[in-house]
Protein backbone atom coordinates (compact mmCIF):
# COMPACT_ATOMS: atom_id res chain seq x y z
CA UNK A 1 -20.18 42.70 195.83
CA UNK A 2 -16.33 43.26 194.74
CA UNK A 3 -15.13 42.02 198.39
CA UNK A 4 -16.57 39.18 200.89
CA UNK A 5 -16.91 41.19 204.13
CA UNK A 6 -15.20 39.29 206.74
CA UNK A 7 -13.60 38.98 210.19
CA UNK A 8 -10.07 37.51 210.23
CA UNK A 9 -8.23 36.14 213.64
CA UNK A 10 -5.14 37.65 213.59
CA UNK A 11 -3.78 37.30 217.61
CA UNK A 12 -0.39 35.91 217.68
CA UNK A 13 -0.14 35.50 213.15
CA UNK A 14 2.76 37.08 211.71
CA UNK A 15 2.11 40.36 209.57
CA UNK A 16 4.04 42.51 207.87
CA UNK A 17 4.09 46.23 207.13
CA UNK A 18 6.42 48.32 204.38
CA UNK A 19 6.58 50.94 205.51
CA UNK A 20 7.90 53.35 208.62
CA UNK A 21 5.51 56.44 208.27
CA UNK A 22 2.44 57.86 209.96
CA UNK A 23 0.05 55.60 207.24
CA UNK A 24 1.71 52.82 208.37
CA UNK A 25 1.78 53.73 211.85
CA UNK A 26 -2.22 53.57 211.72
CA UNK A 27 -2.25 50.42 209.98
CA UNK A 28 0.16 48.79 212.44
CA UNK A 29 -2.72 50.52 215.61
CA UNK A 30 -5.05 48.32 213.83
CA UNK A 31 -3.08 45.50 213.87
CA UNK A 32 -2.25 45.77 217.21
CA UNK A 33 -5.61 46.14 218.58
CA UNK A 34 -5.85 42.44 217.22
CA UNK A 35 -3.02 41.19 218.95
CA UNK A 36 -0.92 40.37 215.63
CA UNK A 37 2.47 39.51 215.64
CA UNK A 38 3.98 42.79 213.79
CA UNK A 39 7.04 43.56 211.69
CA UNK A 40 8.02 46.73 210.37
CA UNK A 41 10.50 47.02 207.67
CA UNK A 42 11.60 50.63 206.33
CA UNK A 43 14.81 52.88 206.27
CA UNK A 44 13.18 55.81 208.31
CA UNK A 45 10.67 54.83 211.01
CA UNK A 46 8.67 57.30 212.58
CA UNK A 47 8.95 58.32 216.21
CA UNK A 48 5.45 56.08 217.58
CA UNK A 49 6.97 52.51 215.69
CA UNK A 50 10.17 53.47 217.44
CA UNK A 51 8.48 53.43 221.09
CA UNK A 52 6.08 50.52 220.21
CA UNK A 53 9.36 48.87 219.40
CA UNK A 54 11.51 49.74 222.24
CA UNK A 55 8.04 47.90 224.10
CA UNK A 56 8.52 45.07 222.47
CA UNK A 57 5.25 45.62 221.00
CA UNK A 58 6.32 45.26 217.32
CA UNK A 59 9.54 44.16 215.43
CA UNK A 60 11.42 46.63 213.38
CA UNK A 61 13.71 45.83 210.32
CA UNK A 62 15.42 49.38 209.62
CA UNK A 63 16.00 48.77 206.12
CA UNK A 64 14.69 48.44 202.00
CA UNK A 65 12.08 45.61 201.78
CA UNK A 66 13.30 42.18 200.63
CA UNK A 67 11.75 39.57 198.72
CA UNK A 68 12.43 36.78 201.99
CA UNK A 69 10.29 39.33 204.43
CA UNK A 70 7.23 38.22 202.94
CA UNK A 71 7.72 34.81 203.66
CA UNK A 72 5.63 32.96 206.70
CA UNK A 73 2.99 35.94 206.92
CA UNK A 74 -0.26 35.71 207.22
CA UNK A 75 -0.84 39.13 205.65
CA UNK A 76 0.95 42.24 204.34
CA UNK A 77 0.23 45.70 204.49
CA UNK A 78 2.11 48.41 202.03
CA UNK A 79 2.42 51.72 203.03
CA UNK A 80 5.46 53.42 201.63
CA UNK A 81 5.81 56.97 199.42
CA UNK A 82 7.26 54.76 196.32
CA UNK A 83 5.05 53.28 194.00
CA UNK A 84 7.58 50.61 192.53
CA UNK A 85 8.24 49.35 195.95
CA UNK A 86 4.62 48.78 196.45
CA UNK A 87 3.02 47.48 193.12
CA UNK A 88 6.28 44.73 193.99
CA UNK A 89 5.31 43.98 197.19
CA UNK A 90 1.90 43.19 195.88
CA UNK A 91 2.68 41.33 193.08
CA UNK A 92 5.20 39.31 195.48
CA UNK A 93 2.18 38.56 197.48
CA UNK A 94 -0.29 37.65 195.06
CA UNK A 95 1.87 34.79 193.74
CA UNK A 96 2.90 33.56 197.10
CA UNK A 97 -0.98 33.56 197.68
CA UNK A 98 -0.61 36.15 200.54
CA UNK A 99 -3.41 38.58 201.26
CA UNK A 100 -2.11 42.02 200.73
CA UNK A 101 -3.38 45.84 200.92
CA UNK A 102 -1.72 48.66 199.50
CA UNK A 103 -2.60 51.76 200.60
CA UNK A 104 -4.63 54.02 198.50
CA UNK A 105 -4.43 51.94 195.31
CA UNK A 106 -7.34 49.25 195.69
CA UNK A 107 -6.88 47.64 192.28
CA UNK A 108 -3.61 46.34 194.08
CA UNK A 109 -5.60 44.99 196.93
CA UNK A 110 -6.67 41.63 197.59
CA UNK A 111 -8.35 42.50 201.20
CA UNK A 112 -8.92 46.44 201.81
CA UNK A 113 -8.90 47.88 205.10
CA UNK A 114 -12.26 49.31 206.38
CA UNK A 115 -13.24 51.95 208.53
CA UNK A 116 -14.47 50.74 211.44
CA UNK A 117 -16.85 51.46 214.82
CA UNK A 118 -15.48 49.59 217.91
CA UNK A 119 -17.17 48.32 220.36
CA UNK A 120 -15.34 45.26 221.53
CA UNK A 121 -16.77 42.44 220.53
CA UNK A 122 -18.94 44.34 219.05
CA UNK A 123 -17.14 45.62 216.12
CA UNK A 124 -18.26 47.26 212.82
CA UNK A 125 -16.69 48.18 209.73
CA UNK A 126 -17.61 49.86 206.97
CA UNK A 127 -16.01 49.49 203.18
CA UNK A 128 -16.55 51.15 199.90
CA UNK A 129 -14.38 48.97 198.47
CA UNK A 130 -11.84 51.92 197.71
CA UNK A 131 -14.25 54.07 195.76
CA UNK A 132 -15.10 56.61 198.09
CA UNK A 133 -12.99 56.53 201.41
CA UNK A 134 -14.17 59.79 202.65
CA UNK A 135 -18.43 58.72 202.45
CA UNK A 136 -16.85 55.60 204.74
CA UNK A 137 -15.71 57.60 207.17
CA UNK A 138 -18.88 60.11 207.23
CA UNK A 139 -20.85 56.84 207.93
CA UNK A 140 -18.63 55.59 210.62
CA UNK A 141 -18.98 58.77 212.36
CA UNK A 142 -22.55 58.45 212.12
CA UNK A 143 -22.80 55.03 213.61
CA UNK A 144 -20.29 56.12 216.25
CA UNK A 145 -23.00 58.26 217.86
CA UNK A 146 -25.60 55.91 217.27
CA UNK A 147 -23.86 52.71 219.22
CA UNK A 148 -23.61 53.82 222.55
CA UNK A 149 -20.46 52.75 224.81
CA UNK A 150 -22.10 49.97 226.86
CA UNK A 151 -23.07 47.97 223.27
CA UNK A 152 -19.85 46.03 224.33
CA UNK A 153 -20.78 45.12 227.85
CA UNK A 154 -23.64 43.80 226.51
CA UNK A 155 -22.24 41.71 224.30
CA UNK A 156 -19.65 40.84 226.72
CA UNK A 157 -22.09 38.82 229.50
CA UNK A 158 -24.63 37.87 226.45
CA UNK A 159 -21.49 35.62 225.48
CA UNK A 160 -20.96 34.40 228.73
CA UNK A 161 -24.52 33.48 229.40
CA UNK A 162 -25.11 31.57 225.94
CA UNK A 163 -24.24 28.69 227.42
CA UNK A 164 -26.54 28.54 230.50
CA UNK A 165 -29.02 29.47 227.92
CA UNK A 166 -28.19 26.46 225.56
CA UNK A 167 -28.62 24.56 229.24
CA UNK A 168 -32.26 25.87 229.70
CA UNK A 169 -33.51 25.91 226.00
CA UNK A 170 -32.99 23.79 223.53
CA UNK A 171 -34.39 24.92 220.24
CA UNK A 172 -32.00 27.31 217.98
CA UNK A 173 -35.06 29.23 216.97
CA UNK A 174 -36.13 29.33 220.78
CA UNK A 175 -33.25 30.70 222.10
CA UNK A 176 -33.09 33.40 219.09
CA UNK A 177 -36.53 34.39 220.50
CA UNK A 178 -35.12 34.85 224.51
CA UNK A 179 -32.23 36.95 223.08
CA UNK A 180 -34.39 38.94 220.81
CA UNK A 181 -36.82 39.87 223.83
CA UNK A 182 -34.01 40.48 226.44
CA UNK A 183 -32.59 43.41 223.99
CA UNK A 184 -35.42 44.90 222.56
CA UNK A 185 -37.10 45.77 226.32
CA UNK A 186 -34.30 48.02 226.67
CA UNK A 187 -34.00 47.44 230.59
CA UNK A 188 -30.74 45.20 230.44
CA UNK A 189 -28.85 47.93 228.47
CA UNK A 190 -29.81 50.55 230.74
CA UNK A 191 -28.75 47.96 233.88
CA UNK A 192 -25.11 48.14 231.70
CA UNK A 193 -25.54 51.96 231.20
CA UNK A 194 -25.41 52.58 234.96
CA UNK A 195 -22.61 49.77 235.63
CA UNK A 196 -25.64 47.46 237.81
CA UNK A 197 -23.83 44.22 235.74
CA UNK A 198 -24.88 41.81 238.69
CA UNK A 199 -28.53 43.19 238.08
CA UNK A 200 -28.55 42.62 234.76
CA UNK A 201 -26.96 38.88 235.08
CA UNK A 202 -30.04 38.60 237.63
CA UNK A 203 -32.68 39.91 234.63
CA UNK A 204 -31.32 37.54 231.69
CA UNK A 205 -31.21 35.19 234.56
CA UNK A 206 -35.23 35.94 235.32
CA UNK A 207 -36.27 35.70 231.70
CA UNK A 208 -34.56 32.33 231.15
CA UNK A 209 -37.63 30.34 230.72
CA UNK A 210 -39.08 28.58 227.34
CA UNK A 211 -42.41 30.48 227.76
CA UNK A 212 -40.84 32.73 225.13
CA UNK A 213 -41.04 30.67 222.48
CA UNK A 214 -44.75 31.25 221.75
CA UNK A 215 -45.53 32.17 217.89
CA UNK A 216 -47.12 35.03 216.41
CA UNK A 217 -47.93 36.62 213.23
CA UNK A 218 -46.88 40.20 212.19
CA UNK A 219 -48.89 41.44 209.28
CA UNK A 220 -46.76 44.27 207.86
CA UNK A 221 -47.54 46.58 204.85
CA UNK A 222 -44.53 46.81 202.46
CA UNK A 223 -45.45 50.01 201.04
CA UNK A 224 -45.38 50.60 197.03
CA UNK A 225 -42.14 49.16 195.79
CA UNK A 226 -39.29 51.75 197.09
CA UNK A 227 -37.19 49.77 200.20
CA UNK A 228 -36.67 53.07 201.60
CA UNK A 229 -40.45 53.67 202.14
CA UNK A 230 -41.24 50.66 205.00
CA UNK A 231 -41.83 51.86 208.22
CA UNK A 232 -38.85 51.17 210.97
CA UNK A 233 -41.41 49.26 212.91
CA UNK A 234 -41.84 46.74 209.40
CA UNK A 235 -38.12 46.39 209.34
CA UNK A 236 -37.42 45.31 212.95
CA UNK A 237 -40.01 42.65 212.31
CA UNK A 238 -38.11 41.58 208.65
CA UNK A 239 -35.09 41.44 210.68
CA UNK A 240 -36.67 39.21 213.39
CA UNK A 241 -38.79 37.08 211.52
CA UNK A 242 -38.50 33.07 211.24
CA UNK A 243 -41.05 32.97 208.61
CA UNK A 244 -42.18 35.36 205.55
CA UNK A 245 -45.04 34.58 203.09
CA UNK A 246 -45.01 37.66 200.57
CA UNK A 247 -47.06 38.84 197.93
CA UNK A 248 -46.04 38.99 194.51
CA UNK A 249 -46.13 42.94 194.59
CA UNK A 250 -43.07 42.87 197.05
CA UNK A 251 -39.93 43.81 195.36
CA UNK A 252 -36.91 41.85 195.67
CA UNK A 253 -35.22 44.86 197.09
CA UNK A 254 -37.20 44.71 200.06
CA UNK A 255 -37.09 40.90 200.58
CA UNK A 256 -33.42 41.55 200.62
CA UNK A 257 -33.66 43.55 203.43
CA UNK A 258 -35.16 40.41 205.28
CA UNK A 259 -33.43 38.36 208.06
CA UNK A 260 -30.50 35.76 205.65
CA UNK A 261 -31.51 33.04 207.24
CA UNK A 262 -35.21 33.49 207.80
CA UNK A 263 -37.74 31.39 205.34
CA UNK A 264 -39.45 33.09 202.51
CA UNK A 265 -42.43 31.64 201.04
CA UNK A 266 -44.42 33.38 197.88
CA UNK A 267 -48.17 33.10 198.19
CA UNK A 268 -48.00 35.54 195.29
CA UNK A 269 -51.50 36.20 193.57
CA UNK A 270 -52.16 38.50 190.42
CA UNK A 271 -55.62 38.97 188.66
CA UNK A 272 -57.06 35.82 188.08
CA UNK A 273 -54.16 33.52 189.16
CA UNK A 274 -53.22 31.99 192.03
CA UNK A 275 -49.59 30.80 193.48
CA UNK A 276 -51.19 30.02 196.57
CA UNK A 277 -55.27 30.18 197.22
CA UNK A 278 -56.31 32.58 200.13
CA UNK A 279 -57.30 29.78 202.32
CA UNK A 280 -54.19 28.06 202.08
CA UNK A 281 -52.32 31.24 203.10
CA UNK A 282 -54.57 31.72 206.33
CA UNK A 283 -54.13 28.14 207.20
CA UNK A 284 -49.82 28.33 207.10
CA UNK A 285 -50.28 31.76 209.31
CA UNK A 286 -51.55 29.37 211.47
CA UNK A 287 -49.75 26.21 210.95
CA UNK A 288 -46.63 28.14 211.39
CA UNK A 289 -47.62 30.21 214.75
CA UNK A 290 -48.37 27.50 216.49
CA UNK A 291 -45.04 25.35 215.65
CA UNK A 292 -43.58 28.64 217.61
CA UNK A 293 -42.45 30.25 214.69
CA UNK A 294 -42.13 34.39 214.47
CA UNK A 295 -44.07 34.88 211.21
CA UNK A 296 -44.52 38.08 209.04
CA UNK A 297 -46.64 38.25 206.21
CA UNK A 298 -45.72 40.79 204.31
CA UNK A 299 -48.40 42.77 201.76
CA UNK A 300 -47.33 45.06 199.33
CA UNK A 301 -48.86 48.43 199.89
CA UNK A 302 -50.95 48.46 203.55
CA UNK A 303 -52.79 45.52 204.37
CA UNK A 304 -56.06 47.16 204.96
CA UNK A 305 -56.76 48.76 202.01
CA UNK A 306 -57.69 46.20 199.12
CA UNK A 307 -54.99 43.33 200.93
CA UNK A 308 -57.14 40.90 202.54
CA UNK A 309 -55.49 41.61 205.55
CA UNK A 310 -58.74 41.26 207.47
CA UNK A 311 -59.65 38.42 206.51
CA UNK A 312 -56.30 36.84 207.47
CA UNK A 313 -56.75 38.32 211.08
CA UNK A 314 -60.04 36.56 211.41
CA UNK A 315 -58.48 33.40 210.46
CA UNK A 316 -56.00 33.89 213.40
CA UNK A 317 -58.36 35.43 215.63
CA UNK A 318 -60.43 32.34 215.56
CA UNK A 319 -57.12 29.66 216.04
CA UNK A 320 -56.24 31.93 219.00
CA UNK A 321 -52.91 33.05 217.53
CA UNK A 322 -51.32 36.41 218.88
CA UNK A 323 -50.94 39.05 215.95
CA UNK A 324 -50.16 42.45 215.35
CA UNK A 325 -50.70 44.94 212.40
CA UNK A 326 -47.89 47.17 210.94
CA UNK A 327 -49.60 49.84 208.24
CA UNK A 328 -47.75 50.10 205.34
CA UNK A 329 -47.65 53.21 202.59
CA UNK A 330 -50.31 52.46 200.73
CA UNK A 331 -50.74 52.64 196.48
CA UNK A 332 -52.44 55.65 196.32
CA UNK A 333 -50.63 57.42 197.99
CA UNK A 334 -47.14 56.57 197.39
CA UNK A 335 -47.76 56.16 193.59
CA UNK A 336 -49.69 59.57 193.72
CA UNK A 337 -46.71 61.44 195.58
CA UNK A 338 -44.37 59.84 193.32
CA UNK A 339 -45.98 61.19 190.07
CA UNK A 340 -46.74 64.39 191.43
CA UNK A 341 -50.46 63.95 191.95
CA UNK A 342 -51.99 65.18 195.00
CA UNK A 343 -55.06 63.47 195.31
CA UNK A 344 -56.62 66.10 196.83
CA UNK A 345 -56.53 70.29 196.08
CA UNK A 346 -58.62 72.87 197.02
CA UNK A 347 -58.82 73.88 193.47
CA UNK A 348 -59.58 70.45 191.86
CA UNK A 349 -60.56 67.59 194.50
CA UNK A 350 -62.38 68.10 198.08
CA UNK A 351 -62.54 64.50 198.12
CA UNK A 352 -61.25 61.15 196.66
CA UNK A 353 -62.60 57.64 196.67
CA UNK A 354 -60.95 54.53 196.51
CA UNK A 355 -61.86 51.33 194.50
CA UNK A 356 -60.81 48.59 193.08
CA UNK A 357 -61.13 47.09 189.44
CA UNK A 358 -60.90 43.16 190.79
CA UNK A 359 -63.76 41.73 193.32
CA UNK A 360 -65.11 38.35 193.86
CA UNK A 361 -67.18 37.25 191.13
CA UNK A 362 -70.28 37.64 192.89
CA UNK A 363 -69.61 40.76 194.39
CA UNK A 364 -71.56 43.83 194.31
CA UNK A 365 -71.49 45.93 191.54
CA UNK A 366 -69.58 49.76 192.21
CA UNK A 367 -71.79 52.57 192.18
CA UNK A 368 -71.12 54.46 189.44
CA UNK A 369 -73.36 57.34 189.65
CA UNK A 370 -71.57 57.75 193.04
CA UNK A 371 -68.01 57.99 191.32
CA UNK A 372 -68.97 59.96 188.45
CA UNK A 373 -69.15 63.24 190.49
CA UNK A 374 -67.01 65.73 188.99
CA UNK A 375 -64.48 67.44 190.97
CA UNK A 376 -63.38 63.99 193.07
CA UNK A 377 -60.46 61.83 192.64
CA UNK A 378 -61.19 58.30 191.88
CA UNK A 379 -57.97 56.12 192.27
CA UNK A 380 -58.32 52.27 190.90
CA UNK A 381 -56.63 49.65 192.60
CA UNK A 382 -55.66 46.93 189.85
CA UNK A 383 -58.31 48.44 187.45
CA UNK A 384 -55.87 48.03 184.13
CA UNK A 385 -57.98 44.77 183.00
CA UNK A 386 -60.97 46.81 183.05
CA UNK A 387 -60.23 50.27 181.75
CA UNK A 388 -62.46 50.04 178.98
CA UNK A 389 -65.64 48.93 181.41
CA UNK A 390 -64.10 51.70 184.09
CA UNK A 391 -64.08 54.06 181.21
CA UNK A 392 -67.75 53.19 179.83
CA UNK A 393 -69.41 53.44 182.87
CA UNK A 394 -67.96 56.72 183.80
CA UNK A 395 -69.35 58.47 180.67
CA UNK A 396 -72.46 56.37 180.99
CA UNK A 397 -72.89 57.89 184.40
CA UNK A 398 -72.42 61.88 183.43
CA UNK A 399 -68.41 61.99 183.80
CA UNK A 400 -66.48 64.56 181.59
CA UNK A 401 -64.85 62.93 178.69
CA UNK A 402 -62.03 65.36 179.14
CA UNK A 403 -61.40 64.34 182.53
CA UNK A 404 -57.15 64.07 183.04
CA UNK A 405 -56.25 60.24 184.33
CA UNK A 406 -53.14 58.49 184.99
CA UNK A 407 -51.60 55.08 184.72
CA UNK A 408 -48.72 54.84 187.32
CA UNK A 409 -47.24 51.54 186.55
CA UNK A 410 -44.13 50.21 188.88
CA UNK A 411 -44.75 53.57 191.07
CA UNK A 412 -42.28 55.16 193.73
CA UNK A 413 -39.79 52.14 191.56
CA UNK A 414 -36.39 52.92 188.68
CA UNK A 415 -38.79 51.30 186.64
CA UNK A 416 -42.09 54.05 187.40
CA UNK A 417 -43.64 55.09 184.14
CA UNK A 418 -46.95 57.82 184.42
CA UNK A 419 -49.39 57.96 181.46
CA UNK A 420 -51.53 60.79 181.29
CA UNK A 421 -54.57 61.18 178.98
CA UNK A 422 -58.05 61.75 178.89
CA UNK A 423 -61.24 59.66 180.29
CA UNK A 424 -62.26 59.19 176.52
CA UNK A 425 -58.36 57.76 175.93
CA UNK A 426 -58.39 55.30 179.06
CA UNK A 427 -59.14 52.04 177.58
CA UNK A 428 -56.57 52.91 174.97
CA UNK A 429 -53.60 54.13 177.37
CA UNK A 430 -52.48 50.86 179.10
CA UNK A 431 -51.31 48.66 175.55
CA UNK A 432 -48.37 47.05 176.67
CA UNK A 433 -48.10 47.83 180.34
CA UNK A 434 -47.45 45.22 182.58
CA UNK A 435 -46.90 45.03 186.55
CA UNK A 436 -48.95 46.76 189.19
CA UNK A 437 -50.67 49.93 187.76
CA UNK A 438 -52.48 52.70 189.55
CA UNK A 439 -55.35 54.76 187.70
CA UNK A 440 -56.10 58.09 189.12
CA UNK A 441 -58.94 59.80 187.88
CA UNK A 442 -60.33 63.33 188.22
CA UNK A 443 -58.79 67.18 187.79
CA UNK A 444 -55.86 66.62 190.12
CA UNK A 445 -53.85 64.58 187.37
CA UNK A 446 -53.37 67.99 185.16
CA UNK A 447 -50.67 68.51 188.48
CA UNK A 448 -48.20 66.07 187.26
CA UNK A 449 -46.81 67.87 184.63
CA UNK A 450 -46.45 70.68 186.32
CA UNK A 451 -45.01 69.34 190.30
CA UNK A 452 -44.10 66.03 189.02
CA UNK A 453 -40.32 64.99 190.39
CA UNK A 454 -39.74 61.36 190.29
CA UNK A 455 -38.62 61.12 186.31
CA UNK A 456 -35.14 60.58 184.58
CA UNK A 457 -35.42 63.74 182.71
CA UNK A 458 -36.90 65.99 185.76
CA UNK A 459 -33.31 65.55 188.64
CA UNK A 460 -33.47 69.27 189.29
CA UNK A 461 -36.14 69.04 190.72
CA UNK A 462 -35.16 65.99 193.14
CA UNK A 463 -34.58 66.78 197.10
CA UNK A 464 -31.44 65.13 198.23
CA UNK A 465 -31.28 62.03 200.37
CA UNK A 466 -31.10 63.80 203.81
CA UNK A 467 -28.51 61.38 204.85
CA UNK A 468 -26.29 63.05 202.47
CA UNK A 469 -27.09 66.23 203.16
CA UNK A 470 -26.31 65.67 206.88
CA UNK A 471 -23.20 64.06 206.30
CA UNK A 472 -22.11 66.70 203.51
């Protein structure tokens, strides 16, 4: 992050701005929206300073720029058509340890000036640090028509209510949870929408009460590895959450995308080792319900298929804790779609069975007659320990030697690799893999090389982000 995003109180500081064109007259609109203290020093001032002058709205200085100007200002903006002038008033205001931006030239710049959505107080702004101005300003249109008008209002009586709500409830984390409910149930914005503010004082008034405090758990599939695959549903909860215990198959790019100040907890397990044994995981789903918390307990993949997500439910079925199950993109097939192998194909696969390659140790054995069927697709959840047993019993069991398979290790990640051999070759392709890995067995896997799209050396054939398109 090349700038610290923040919000500066400006009302009634002294600023200054070089410059008397139309760039500085929008700087100066800005500045005056935050009730600064203005002056404006150039030779020719346009005709808007002039009348925002003759208001007694700002303070012109109808001359060059001198050193003393820059004295007793909180910041300094410089917007003139001469480069000299600039790069000095910069340099002036770096050593006088003055925060400065000069238009257009960023490496000059010790705060930038973003584009911004306003919604007073609600106000957002939007920076690419001075690399692509233009892709700002696409986004800010975008969020304009996504943040409707009355996003202010609300805020606007929310403020003025926090502190009957402090009055009423206690508890930080309590009175997160009333706020959280009154906005997501939609009815107080729509009370703002239709200017009814006295009804909606009435409804925050109404759900003022400590009975929303009760904890839950959300168990929420994470989906393969790539952030932009969760469900919206998933990230609402992330975003609301007081509490997450992840697996160790969540990527840091998605636990970034988690609430900042919510707790994170790794119950991480791989094959045959243990951060944190099952039990203990069920108990803290519990444990931390129950202390009122907002908990999500987040799986990579979908939590039904080969995540012990069931068995966590029962856990909180029998405490009596109130849950609810977000599905999440599961292995198979995001890893699949990623390496361009459809799993099933009227040509190649009417059907496809999965399995996985790690059970309890006195679990029953797979039936491998069953899965040695030709024309199916047998995907292997965490199977890589046991290729060579996966391999042998296939054969054993009537399977063609010459049947295509894949290792998708890291899939639908930067990092995705997809090995393709034969059923003879499978105990032979993983040597030196490491991380989750996928193995897809059957005829659809001769696909990949043909549709495949998410590789380095394959871009032409990658869709654009449709965000990019639309903006574009």
């Amino acid at each position: 992050m090349d700038y610290l995003p923040i919000f500066t109180k400006l009302e009634n500081r002294h600023c200054l701005v070089v410059g008397g064109g139309d760039i500085a007259a929008r700087k100066v609109k800005l500045l005056l929206k935050a009730n600064a203290t203005i002056t404006v020093c150039a030779p020719d001032i346009c005709d808007w300073l002039l009348e925002k002058a003759q208001h007694n709205q700002i303070s012109i200085i109808n001359e060059l720029f001198t050193d003393q100007l820059i004295d007793g200002k909180w910041l300094v903006i410089a917007a003139t058509n001469q480069d000299h002038i600039n790069e000095h008033v910069a340099k002036l205001a770096e050593k006088k340890q003055i925060l400065v931006n000069v238009v257009d030239e960023p490496k000059l710049c010790s705060f930038i000036m973003p584009s911004i959505v306003d919604r007073s107080p609600i106000v957002v702004a939007i920076s690419s640090g001075g690399s692509a101005p233009v892709l700002a300003r696409l986004i800010r249109e975008r969020l304009e028509a996504l943040l409707p008008m009355h996003i202010g209002r609300l805020a606007k009586i929310s403020g003025e209510f926090r502190h009957r709500v402090k009055q009423v409830i206690s508890k930080e984390s309590l009175r997160r949870r009333y706020w959280e409910k009154l906005f997501g149930n939609g009815d107080l914005a729509g009370l703002l929408q239709k200017g009814q503010t006295e009804k909606a004082q009435q409804l925050m008034e109404e759900n003022l009460t400590e009975e929303v405090a009760k904890g839950d758990v959300a168990l929420v599939g994470a989906g393969p590895g790539d952030p932009s695959l969760l469900t919206l549903k998933a990230l609402q909860l992330m975003q609301q959450a007081d509490v997450v215990l992840y697996d160790r198959l969540v990527s840091k790019e998605i636990l970034e995308l988690v609430r900042r100040d919510a707790d994170l907890i790794s119950v991480g397990k791989a094959a045959g080792k243990h951060e944190v044994q099952q039990s203990r995981t069920n108990e803290m789903l519990v444990e931390l319900a129950k202390q009122g918390k907002k908990v999500v307990r987040l799986k990579g993949g979908d939590s039904f298929i080969f995540g012990r997500g069931g068995e966590e439910l029962e856990e909180l079925v029998e405490a009596g804790v109130a849950f609810q199950v977000v599905p999440g993109i599961t292995s198979a097939s995001g890893c699949s779609t990623y390496a361009g192998i459809p799993l099933t194909h009227r040509d190649y696969a009417q059907s496809v069975t999965f399995v996985t390659g790690h059970r309890k140790a006195d679990g029953k054995d797979l039936d491998w007659k069953a899965l040695s069927t030709a024309h199916q697709t047998l995907v292997v959840y965490m199977g890589l320990l046991r290729a060579e047993e996966i391999e042998s019993n296939l054969l054993t069991n009537g399977r063609d030697a010459n049947t295509p398979v894949a290792l998708i290790n890291k899939g639908t990640t930067s990092q995705q690799q997809v090995i393709t051999g034969t059923l003879s070759e499978l105990s032979k392709l993983g040597g030196g893999l490491e991380g989750p890995t996928l193995m897809i067995i059957g005829e659809v896997v001769s696909l990949s090389s043909k549709i495949g799209w998410f590789t380095p050396d394959n871009q032409q054939k990658l869709s654009r982000d449709p965000f990019l398109v639309n903006l574009a």
